[in-house]
N, C-alpha and C. Protein backbone atom coordinates (compact mmCIF):
# COMPACT_ATOMS: atom_id res chain seq x y z
N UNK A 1 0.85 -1.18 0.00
CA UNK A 1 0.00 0.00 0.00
C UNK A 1 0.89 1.24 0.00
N UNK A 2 0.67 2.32 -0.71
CA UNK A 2 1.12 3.36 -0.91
C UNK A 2 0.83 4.70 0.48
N UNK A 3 1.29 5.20 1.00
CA UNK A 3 1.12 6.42 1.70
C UNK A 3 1.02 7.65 1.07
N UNK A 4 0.54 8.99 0.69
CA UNK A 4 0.93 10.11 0.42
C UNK A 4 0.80 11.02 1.38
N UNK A 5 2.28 11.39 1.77
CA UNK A 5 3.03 11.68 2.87
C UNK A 5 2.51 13.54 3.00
N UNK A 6 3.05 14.02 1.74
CA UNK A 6 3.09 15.50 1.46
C UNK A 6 2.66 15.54 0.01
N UNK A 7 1.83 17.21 0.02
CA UNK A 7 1.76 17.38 -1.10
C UNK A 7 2.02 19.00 -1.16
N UNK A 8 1.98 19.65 -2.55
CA UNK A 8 2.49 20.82 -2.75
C UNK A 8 2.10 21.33 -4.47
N UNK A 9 1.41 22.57 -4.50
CA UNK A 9 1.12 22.83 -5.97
C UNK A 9 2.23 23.96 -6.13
N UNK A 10 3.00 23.46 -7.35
CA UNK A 10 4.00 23.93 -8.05
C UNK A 10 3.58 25.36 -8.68
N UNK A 11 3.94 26.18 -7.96
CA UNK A 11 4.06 27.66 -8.92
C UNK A 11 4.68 27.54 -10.04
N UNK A 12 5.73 27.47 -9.99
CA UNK A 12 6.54 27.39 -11.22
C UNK A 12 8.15 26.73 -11.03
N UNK A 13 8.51 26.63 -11.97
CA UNK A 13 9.80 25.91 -12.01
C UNK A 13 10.88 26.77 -11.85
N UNK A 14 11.91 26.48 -11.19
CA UNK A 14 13.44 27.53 -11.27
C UNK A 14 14.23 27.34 -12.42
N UNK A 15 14.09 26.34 -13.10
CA UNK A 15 14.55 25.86 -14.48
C UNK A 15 15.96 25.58 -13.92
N UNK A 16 16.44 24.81 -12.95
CA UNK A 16 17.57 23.96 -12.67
C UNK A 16 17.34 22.04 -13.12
N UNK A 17 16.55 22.15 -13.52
CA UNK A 17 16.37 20.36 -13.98
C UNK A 17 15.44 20.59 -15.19
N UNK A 18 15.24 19.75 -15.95
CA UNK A 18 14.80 18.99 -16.73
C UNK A 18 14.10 17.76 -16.56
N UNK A 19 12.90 17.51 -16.88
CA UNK A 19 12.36 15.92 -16.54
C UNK A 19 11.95 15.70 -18.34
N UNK A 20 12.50 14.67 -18.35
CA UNK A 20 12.09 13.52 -19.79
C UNK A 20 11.37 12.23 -19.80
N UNK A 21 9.77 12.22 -20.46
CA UNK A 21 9.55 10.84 -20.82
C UNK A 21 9.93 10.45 -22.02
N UNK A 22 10.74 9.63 -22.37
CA UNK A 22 11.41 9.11 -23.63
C UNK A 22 11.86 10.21 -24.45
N UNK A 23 11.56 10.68 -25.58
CA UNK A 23 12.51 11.86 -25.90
C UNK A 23 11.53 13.27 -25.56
N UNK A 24 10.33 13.05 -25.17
CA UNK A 24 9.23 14.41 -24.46
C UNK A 24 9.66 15.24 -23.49
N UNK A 25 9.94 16.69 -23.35
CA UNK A 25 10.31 17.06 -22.54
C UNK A 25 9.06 17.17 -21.65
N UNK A 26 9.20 17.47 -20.34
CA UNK A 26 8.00 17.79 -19.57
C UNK A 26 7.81 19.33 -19.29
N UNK A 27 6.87 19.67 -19.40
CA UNK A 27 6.90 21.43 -18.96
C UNK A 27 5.20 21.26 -18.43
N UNK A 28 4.50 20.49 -17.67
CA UNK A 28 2.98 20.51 -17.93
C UNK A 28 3.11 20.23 -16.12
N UNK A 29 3.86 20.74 -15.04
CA UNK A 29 4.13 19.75 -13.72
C UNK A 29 2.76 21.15 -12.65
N UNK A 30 2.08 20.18 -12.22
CA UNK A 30 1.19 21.02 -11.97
C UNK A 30 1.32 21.23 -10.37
N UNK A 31 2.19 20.06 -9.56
CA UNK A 31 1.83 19.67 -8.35
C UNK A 31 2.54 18.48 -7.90
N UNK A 32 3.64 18.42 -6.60
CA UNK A 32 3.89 17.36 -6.11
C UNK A 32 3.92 16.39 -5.22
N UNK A 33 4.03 15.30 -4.81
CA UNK A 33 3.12 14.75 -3.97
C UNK A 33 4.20 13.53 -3.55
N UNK A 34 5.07 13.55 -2.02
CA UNK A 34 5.70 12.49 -1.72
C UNK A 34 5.33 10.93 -1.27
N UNK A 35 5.50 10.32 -1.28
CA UNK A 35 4.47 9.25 -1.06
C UNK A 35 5.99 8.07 -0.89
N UNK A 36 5.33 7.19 0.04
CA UNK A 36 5.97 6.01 0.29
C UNK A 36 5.52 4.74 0.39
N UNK A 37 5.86 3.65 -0.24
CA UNK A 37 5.05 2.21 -0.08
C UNK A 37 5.39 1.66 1.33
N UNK A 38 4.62 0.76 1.69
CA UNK A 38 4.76 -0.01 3.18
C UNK A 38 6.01 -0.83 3.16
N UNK A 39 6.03 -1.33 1.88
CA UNK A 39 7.25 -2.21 1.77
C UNK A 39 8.84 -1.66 1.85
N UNK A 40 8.57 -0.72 1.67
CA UNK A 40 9.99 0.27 1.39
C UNK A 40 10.17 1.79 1.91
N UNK A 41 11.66 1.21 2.23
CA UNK A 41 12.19 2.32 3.07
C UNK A 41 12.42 4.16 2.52
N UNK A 42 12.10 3.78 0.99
CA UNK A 42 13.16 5.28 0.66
C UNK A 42 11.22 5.90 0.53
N UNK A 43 11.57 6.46 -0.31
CA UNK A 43 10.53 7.79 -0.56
C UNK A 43 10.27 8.20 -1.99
N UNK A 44 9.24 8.45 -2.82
CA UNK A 44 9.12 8.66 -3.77
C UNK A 44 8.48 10.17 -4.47
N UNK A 45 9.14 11.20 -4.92
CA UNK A 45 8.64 12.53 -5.44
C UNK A 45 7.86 11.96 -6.51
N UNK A 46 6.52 12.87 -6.10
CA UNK A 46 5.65 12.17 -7.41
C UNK A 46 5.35 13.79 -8.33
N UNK A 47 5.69 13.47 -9.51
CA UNK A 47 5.69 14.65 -10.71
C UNK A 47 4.18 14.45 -11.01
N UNK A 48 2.89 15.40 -10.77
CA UNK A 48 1.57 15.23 -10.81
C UNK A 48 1.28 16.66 -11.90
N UNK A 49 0.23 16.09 -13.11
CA UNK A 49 -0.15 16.95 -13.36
C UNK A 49 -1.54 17.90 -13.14
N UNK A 50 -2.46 18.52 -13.87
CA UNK A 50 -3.09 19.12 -13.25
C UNK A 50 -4.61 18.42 -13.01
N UNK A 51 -4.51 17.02 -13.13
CA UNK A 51 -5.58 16.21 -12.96
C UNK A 51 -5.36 15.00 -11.73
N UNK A 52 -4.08 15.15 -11.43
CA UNK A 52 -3.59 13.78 -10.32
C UNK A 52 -3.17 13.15 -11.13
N UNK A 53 -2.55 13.12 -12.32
CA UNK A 53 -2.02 11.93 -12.69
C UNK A 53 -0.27 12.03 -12.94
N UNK A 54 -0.01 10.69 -12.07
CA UNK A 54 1.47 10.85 -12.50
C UNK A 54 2.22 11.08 -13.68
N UNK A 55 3.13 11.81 -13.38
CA UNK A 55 3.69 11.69 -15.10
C UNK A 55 5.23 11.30 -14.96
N UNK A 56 6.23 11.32 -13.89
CA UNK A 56 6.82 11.15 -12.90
C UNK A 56 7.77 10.93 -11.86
N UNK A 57 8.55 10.16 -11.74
CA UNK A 57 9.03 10.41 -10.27
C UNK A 57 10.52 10.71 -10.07
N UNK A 58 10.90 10.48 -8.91
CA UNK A 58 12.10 10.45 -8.47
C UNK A 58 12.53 10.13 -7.18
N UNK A 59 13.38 9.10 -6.83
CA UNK A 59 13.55 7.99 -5.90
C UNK A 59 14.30 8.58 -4.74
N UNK A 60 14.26 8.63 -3.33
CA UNK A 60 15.10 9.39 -2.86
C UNK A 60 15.03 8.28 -1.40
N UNK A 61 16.30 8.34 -0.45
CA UNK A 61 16.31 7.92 1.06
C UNK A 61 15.83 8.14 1.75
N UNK A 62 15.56 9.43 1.90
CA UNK A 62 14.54 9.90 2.83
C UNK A 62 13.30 11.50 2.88
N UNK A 63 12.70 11.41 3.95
CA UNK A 63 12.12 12.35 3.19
C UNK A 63 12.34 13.61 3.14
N UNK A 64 13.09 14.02 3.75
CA UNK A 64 14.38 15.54 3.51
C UNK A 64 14.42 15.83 2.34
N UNK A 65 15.48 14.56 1.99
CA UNK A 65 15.94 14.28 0.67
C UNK A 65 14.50 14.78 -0.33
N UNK A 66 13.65 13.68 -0.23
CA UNK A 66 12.46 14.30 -1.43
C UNK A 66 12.21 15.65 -0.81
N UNK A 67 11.73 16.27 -0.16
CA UNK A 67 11.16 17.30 -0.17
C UNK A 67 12.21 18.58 -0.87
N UNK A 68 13.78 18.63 -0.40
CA UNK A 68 15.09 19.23 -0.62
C UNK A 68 15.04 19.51 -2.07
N UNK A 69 14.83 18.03 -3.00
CA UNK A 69 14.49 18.20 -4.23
C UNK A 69 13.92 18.54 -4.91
N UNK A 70 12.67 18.89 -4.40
CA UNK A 70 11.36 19.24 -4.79
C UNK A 70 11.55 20.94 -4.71
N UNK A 71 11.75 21.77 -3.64
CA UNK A 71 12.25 22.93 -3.04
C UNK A 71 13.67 23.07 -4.16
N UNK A 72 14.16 22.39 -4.57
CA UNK A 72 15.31 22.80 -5.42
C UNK A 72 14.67 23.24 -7.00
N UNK A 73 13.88 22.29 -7.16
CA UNK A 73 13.94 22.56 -8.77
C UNK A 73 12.35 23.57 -8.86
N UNK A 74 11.74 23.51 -8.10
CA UNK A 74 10.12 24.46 -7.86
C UNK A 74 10.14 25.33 -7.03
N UNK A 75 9.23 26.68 -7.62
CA UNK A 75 9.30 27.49 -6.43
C UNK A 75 7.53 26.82 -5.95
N UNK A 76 7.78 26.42 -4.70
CA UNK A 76 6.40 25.90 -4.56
C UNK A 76 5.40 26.55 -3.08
N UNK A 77 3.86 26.17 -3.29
CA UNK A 77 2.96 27.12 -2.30
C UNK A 77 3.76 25.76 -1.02
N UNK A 78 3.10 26.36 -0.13
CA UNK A 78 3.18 25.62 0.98
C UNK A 78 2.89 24.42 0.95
N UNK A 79 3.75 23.45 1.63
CA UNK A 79 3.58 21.65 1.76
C UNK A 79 2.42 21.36 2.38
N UNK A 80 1.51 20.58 2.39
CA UNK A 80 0.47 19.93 3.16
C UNK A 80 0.94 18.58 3.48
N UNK A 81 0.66 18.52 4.75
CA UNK A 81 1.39 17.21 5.59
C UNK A 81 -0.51 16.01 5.46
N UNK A 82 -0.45 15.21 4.68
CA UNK A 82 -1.61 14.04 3.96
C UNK A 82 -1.37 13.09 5.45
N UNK A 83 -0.51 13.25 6.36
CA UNK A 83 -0.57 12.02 7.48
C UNK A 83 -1.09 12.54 8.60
């Protein structure tokens, strides 16, 4: 089972990263949303667009780490704590 830990709607991007599905760039990121499975220890940034649907992710140790990343590449509204 999945958790979603935090979430956060993306103002806009700082344009320090790039996200690619196959050769598509992404520019459509509406909102992000950390989330962790029961089975596993690390943490997952979820790339959401403006409907909930993943488009997506990036794998991290902990949840510093995801959130750090998230705060790096977005200027974003305030986190909502989902637990």
């Amino acid at each position: 089972m999945i958790k979603i830990l935090k979430t956060a709607i993306v103002k806009s991007s700082k344009g320090v990263t790039s996200h690619r599905v196959g050769d598509d760039s992404i520019s459509n990121i509406y909102s992000v949303s950390i989330s962790q499975y029961d089975e596993d220890d690390g943490f997952y940034l979820l790339y959401l667009d403006e409907n909930g649907i993943e488009i997506t992710d990036t794998y991290h140790n902990s949840l510093n780490d995801a959130v750090s990343q998230a705060e790096f590449e977005f200027h974003l509204k305030n986190w909502d704590d989902c637990v």
